[in-house]
C-alpha atoms as a PDB file:
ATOM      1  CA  UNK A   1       0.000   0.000   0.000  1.00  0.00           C
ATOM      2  CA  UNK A   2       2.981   2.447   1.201  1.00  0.00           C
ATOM      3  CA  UNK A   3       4.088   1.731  -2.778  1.00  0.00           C
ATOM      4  CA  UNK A   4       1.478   2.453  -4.140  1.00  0.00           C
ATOM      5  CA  UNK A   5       0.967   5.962  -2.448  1.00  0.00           C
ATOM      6  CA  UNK A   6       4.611   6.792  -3.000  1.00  0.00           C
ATOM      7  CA  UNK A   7       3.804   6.328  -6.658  1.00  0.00           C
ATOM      8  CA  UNK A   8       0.913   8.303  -6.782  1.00  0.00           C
ATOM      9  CA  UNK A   9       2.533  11.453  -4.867  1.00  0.00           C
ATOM     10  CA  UNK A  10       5.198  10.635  -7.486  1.00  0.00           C
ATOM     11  CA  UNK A  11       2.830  11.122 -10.490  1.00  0.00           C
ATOM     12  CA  UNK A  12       0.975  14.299  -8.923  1.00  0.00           C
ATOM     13  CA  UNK A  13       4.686  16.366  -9.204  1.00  0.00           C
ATOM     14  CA  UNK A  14       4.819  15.512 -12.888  1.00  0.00           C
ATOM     15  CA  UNK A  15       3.650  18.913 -14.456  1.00  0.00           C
ATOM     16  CA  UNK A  16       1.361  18.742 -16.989  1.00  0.00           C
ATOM     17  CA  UNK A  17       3.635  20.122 -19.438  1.00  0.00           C
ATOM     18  CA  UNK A  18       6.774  17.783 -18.658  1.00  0.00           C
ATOM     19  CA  UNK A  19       6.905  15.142 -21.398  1.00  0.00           C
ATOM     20  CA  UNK A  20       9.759  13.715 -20.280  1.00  0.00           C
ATOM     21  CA  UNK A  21       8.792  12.926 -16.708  1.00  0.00           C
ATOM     22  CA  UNK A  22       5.379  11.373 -18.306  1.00  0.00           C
ATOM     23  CA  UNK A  23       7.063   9.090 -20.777  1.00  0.00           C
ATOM     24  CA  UNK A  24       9.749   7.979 -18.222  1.00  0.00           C
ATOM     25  CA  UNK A  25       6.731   7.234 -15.345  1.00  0.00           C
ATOM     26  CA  UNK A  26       4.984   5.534 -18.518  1.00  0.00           C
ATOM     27  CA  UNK A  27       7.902   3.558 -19.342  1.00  0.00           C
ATOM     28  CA  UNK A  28       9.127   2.445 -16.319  1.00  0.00           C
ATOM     29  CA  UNK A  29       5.424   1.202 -15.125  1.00  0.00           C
ATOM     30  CA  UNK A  30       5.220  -0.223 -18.748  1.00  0.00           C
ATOM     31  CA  UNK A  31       8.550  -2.010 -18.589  1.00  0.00           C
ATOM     32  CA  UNK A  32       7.553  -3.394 -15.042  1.00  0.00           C
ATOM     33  CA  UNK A  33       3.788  -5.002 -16.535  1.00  0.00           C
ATOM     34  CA  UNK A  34       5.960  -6.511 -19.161  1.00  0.00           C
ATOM     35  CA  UNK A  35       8.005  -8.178 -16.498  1.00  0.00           C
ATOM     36  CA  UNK A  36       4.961  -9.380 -14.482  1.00  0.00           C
ATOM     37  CA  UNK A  37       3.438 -10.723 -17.994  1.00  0.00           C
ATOM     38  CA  UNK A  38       6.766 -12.901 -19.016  1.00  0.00           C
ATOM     39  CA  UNK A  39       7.421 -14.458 -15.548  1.00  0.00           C
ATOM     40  CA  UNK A  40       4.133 -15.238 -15.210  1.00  0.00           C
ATOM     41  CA  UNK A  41       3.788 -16.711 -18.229  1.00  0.00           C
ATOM     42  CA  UNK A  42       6.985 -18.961 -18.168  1.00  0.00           C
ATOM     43  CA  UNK A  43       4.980 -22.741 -17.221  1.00  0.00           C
ATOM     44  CA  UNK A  44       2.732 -22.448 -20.404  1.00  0.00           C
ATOM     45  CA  UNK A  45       6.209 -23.036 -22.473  1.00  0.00           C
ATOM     46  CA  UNK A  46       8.254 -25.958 -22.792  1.00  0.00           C
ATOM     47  CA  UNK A  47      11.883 -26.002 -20.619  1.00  0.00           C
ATOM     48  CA  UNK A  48      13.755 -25.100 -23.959  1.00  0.00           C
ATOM     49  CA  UNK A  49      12.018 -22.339 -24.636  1.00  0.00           C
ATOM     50  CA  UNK A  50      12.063 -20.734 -20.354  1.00  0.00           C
ATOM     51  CA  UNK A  51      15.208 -19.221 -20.818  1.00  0.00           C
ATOM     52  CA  UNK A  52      14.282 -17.304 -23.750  1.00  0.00           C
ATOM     53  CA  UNK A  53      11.272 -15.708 -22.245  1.00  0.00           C
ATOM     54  CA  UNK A  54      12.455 -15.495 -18.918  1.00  0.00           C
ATOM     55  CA  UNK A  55      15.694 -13.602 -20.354  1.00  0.00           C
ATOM     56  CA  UNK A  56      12.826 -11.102 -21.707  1.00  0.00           C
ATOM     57  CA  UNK A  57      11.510 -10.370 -18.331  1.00  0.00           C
ATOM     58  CA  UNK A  58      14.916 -10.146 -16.804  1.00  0.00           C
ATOM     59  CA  UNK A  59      15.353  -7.096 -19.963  1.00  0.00           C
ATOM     60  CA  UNK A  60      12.082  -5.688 -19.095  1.00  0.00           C
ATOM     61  CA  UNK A  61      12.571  -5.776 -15.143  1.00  0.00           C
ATOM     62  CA  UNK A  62      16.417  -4.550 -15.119  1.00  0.00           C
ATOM     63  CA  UNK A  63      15.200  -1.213 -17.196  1.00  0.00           C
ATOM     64  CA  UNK A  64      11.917  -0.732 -14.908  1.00  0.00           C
ATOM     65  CA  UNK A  65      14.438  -0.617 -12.463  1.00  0.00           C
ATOM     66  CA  UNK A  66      16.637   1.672 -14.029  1.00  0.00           C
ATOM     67  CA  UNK A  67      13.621   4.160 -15.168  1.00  0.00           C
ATOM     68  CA  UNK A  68      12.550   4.814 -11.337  1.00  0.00           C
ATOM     69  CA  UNK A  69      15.796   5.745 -10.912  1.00  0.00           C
ATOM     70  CA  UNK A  70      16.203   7.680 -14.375  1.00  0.00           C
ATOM     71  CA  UNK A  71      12.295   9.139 -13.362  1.00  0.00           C
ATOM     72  CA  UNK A  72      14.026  10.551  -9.777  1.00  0.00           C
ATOM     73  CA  UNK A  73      16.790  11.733 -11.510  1.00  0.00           C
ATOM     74  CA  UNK A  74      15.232  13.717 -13.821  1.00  0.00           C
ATOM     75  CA  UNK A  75      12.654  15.139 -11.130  1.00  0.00           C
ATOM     76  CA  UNK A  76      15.517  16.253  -8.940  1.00  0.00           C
ATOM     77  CA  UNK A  77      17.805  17.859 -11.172  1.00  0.00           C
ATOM     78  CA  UNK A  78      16.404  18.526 -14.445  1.00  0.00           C
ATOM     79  CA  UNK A  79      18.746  17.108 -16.441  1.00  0.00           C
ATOM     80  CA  UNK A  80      19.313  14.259 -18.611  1.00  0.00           C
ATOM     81  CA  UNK A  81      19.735  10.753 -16.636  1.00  0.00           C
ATOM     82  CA  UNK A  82      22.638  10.225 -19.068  1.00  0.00           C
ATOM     83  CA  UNK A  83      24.926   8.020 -16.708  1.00  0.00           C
ATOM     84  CA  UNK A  84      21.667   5.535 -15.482  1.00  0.00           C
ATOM     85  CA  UNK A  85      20.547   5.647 -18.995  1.00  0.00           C
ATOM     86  CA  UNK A  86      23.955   4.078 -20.441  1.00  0.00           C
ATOM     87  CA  UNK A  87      23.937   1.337 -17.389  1.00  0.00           C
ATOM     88  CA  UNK A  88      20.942   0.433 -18.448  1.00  0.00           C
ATOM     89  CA  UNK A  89      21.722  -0.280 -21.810  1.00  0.00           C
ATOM     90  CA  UNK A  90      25.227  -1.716 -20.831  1.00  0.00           C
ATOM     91  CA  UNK A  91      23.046  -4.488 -18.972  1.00  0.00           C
ATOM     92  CA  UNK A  92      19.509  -5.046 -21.150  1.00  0.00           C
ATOM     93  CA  UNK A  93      21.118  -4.445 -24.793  1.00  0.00           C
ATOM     94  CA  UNK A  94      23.787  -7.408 -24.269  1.00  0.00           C
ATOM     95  CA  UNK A  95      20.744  -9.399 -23.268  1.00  0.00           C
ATOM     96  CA  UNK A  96      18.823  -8.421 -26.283  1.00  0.00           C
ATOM     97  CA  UNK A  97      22.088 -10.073 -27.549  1.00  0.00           C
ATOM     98  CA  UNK A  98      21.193 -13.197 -26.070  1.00  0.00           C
ATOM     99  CA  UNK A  99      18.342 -13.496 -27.089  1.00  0.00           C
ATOM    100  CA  UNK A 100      19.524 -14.296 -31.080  1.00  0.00           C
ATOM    101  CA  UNK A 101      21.862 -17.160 -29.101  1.00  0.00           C
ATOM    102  CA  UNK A 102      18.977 -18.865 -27.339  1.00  0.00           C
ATOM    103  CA  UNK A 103      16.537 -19.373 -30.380  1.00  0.00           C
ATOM    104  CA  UNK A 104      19.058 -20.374 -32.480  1.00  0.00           C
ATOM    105  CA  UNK A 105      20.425 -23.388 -30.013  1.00  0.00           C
ATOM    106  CA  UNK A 106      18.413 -25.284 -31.946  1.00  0.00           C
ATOM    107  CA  UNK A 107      19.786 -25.097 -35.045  1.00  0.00           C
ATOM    108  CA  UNK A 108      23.365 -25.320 -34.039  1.00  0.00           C
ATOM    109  CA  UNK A 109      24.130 -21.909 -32.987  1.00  0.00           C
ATOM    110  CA  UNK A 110      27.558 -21.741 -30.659  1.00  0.00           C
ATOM    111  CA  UNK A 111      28.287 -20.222 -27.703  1.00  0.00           C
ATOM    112  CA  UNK A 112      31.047 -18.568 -29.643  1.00  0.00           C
ATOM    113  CA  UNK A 113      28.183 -16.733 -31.359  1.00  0.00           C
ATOM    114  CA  UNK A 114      26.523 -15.042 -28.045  1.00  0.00           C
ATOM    115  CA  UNK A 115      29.845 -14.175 -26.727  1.00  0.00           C
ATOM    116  CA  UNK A 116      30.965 -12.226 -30.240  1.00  0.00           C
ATOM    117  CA  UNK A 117      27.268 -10.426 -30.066  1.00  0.00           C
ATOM    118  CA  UNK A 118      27.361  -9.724 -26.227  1.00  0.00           C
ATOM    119  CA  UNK A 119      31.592  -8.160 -27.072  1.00  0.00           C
ATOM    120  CA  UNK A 120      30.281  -5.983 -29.934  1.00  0.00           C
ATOM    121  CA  UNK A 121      27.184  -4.828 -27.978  1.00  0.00           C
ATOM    122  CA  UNK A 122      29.169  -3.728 -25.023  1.00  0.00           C
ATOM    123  CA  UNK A 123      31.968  -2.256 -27.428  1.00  0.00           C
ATOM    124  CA  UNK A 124      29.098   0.477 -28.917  1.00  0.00           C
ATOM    125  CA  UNK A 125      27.958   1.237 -25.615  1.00  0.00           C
ATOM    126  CA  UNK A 126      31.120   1.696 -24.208  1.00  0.00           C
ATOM    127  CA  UNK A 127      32.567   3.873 -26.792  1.00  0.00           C
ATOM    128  CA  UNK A 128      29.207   5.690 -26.992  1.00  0.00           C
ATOM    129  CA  UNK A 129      29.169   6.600 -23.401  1.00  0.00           C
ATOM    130  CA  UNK A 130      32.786   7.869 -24.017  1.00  0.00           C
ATOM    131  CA  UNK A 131      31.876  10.264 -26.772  1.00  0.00           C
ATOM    132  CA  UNK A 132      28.323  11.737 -25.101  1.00  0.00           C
ATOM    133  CA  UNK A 133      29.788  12.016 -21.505  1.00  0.00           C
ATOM    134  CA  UNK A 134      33.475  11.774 -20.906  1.00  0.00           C
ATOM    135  CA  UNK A 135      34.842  13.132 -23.928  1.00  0.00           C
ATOM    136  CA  UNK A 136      32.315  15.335 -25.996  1.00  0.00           C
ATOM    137  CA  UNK A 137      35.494  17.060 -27.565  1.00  0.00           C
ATOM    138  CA  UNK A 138      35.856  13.458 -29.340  1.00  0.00           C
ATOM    139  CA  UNK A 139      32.638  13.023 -29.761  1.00  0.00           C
ATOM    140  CA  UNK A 140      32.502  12.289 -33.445  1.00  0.00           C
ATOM    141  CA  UNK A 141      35.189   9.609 -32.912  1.00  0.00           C
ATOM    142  CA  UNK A 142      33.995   7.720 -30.605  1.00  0.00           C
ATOM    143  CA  UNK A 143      30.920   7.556 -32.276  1.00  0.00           C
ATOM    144  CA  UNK A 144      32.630   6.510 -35.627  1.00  0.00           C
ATOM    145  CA  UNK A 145      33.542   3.482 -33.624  1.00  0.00           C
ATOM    146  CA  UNK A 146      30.194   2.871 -31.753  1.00  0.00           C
ATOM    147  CA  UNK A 147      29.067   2.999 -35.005  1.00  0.00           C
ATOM    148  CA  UNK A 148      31.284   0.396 -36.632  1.00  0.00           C
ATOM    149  CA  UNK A 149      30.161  -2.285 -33.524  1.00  0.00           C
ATOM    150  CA  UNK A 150      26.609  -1.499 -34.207  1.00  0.00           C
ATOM    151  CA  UNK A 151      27.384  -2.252 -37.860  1.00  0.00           C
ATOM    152  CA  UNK A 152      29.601  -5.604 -37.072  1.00  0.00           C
ATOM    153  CA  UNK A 153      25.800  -6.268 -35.170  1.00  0.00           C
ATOM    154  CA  UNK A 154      23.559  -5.694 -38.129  1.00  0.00           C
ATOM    155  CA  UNK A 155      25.540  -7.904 -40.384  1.00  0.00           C
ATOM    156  CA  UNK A 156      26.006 -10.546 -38.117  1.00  0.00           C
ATOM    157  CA  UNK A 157      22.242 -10.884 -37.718  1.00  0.00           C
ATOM    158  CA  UNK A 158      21.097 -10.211 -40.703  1.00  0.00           C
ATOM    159  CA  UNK A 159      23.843 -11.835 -43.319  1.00  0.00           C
ATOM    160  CA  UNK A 160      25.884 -13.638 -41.190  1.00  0.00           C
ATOM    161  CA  UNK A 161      26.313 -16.556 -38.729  1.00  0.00           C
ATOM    162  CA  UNK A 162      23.100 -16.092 -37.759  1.00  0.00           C
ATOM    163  CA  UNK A 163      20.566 -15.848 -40.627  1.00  0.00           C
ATOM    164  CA  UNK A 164      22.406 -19.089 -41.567  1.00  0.00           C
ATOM    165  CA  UNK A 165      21.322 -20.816 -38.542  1.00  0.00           C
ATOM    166  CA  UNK A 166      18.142 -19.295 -38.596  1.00  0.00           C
ATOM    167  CA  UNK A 167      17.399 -20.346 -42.512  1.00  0.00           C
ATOM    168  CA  UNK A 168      18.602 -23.876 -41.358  1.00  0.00           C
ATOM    169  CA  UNK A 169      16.188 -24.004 -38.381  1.00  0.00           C
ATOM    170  CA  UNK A 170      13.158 -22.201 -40.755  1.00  0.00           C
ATOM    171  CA  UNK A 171       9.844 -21.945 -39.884  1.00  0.00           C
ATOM    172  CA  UNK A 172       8.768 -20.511 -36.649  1.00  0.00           C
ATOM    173  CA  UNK A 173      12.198 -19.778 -35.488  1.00  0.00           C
ATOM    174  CA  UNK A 174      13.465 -17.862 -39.054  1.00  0.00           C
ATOM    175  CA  UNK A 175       9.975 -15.977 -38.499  1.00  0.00           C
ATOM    176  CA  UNK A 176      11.281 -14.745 -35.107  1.00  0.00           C
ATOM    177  CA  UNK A 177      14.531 -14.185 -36.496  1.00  0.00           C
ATOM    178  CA  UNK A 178      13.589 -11.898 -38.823  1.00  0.00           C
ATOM    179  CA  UNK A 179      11.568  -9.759 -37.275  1.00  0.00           C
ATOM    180  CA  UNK A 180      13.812  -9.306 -34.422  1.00  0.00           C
ATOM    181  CA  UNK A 181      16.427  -8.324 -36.820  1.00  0.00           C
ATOM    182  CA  UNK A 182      14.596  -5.492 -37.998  1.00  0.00           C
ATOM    183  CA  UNK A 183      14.256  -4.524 -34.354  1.00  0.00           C
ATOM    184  CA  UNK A 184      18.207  -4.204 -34.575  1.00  0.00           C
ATOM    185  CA  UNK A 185      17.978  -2.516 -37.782  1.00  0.00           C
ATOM    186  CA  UNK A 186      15.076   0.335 -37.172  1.00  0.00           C
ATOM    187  CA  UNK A 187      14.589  -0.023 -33.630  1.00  0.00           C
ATOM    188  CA  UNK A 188      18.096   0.683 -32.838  1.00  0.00           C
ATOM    189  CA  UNK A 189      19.154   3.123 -35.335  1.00  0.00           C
ATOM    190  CA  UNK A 190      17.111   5.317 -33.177  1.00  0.00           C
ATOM    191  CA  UNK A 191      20.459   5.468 -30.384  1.00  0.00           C
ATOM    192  CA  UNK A 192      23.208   6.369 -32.917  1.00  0.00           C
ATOM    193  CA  UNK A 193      20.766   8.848 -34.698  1.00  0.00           C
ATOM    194  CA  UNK A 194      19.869  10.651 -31.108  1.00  0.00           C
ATOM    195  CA  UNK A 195      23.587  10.499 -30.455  1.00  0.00           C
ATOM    196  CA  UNK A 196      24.678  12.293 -33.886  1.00  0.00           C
ATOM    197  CA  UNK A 197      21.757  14.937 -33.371  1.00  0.00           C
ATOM    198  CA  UNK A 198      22.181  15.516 -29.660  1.00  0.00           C
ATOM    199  CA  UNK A 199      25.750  15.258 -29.368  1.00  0.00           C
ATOM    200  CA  UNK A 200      27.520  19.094 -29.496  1.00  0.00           C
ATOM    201  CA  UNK A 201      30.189  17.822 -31.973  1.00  0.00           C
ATOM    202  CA  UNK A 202      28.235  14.345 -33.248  1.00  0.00           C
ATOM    203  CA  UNK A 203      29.217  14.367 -36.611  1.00  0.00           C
ATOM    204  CA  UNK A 204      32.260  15.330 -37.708  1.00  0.00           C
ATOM    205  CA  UNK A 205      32.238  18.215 -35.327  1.00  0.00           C
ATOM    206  CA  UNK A 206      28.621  20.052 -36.041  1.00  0.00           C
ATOM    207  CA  UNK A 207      26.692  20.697 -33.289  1.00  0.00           C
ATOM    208  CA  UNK A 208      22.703  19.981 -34.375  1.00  0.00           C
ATOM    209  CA  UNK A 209      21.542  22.242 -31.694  1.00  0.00           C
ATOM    210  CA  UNK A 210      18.642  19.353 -30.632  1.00  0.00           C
ATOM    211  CA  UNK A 211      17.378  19.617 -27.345  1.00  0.00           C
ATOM    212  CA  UNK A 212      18.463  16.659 -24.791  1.00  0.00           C
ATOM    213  CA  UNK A 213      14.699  16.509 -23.341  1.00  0.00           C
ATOM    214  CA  UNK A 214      13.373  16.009 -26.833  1.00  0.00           C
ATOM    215  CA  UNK A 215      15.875  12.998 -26.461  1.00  0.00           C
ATOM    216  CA  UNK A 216      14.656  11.482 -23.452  1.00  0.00           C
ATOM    217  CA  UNK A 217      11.248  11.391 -24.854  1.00  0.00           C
ATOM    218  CA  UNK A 218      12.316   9.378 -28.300  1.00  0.00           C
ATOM    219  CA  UNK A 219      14.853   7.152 -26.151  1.00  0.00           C
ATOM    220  CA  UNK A 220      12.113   6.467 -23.421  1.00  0.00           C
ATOM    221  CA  UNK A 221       9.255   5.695 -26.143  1.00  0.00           C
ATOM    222  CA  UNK A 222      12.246   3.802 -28.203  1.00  0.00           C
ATOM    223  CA  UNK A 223      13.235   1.852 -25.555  1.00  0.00           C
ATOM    224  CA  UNK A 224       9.708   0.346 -24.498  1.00  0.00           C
ATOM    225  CA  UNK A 225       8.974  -0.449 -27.781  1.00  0.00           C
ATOM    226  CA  UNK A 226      12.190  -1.871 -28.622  1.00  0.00           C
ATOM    227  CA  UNK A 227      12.646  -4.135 -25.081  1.00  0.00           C
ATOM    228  CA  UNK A 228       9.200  -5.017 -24.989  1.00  0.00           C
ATOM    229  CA  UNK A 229       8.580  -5.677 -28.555  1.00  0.00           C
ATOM    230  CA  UNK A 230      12.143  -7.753 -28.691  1.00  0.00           C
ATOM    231  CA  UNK A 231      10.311  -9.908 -25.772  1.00  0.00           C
ATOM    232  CA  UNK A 232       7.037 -10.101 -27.331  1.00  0.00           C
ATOM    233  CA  UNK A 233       8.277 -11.921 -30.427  1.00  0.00           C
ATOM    234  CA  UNK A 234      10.197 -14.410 -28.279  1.00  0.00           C
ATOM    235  CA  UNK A 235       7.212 -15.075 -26.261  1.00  0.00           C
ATOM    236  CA  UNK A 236       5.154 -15.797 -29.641  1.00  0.00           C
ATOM    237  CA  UNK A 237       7.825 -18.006 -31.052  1.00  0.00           C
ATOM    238  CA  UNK A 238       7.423 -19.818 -27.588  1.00  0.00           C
ATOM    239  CA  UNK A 239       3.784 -20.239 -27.552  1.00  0.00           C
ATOM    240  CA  UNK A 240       3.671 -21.068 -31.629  1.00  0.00           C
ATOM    241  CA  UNK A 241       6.419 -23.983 -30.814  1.00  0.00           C
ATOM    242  CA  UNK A 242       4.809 -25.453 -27.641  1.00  0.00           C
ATOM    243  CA  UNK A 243       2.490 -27.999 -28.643  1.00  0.00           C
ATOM    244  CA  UNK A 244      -0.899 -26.937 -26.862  1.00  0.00           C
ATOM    245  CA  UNK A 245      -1.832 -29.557 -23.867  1.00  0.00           C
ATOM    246  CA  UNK A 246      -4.826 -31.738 -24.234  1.00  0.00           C
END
């Protein structure tokens, strides 16, 4: 009961005009539903198929977590929740990674394979936190290279390694596949775009002049759609190979 007031005093300080506040109360209580909905739903599936959807509530449940904090942040000082924002992603993204791993077991995929996606995810997070927070002069640099790991990503997914294994497996799996790399394809671009319009020096050195709460609204609204929808199609690929019980 105590929670549940704290959240509504919570809500009543968001002004009506603050956006970001809104979509980062939004997203965190959406992120947290999604949670409830995969753990929940894990004994309907078969064992092989538990780890995928419960790694989709662990995503979900590690940025709810993150947005209360991101939500407080932003309440208390105003600014950007750039540092809790980059944690977050350092954590869910590289399990997003995962993800690709565990539905292609099936078909063959390696462990090598998780551990190449999970280096490559960490290395444009990494680099892009340098470039947007400890060295803006560099900015453009370090995002060339975030950049390149995002790319190394893409193909990977989409022409690589894993699109082999996922036209071997076919069907419901190749389904999944696919749609999940467009996730990495559109869904994502979203984070290197916001860092090249947002960052003072994010592309080659011109500043874009775009406001950093106009950012926190498209990376909030980005980010449920992208964690939740990346969880969603898992979850349907679960309940479409589970054969239903008599």
């Amino acid at each position: 009961m105590s929670n549940f007031m704290y959240l509504l005093a919570d809500v009543s300080k968001i002004a009506n005009d603050d956006y970001v506040g809104f979509t980062f109360f939004v997203g965190s209580m959406a992120m947290m539903a999604a949670s409830a909905f995969f753990f929940l739903s894990l004994n309907q599936f078969d064992t092989k198929w538990r780890t995928s959807v419960l790694v989709s509530g662990l995503i979900t449940f590690i940025a709810a977590v993150h947005y209360f904090y991101m939500r407080d942040y932003w309440d208390a000082v105003g600014e950007s929740p750039t540092f809790f924002r980059y944690v977050d992603w350092v954590l869910t993204v590289p399990l997003m990674c995962v993800e690709f791993f565990l539905i292609l077991r099936a078909a063959g995929a390696k462990q090598a394979l998780m551990w190449k996606l999970i280096f490559w995810s960490v290395v444009m997070l990494v680099t892009g936190y340098i470039g947007e927070a400890v060295a803006p002069g560099a900015s453009w640099q370090w995002g060339l290279v975030s950049g390149i790991a995002y790319f190394v990503i893409v193909y990977m997914i989409w022409f690589g390694e894993a699109r082999k294994l996922a036209e071997s497996a076919g069907g419901n799996v190749l389904t999944a596949h696919k749609i999940l790399c467009w996730f990495v394809l559109v869904g994502w671009a979203i984070y290197p775009v916001g860092y090249i319009l947002g960052t003072p020096g994010g592309l080659f050195g011109y500043d874009f002049g775009v406001d950093a709460s106009f950012m926190d609204v498209v990376y909030n609204i980005g980010d449920a759609i992208n964690k939740i929808g990346f969880g969603l199609v898992v979850y349907s690929l679960a309940v479409k190979s589970t054969p239903a019980k008599a």
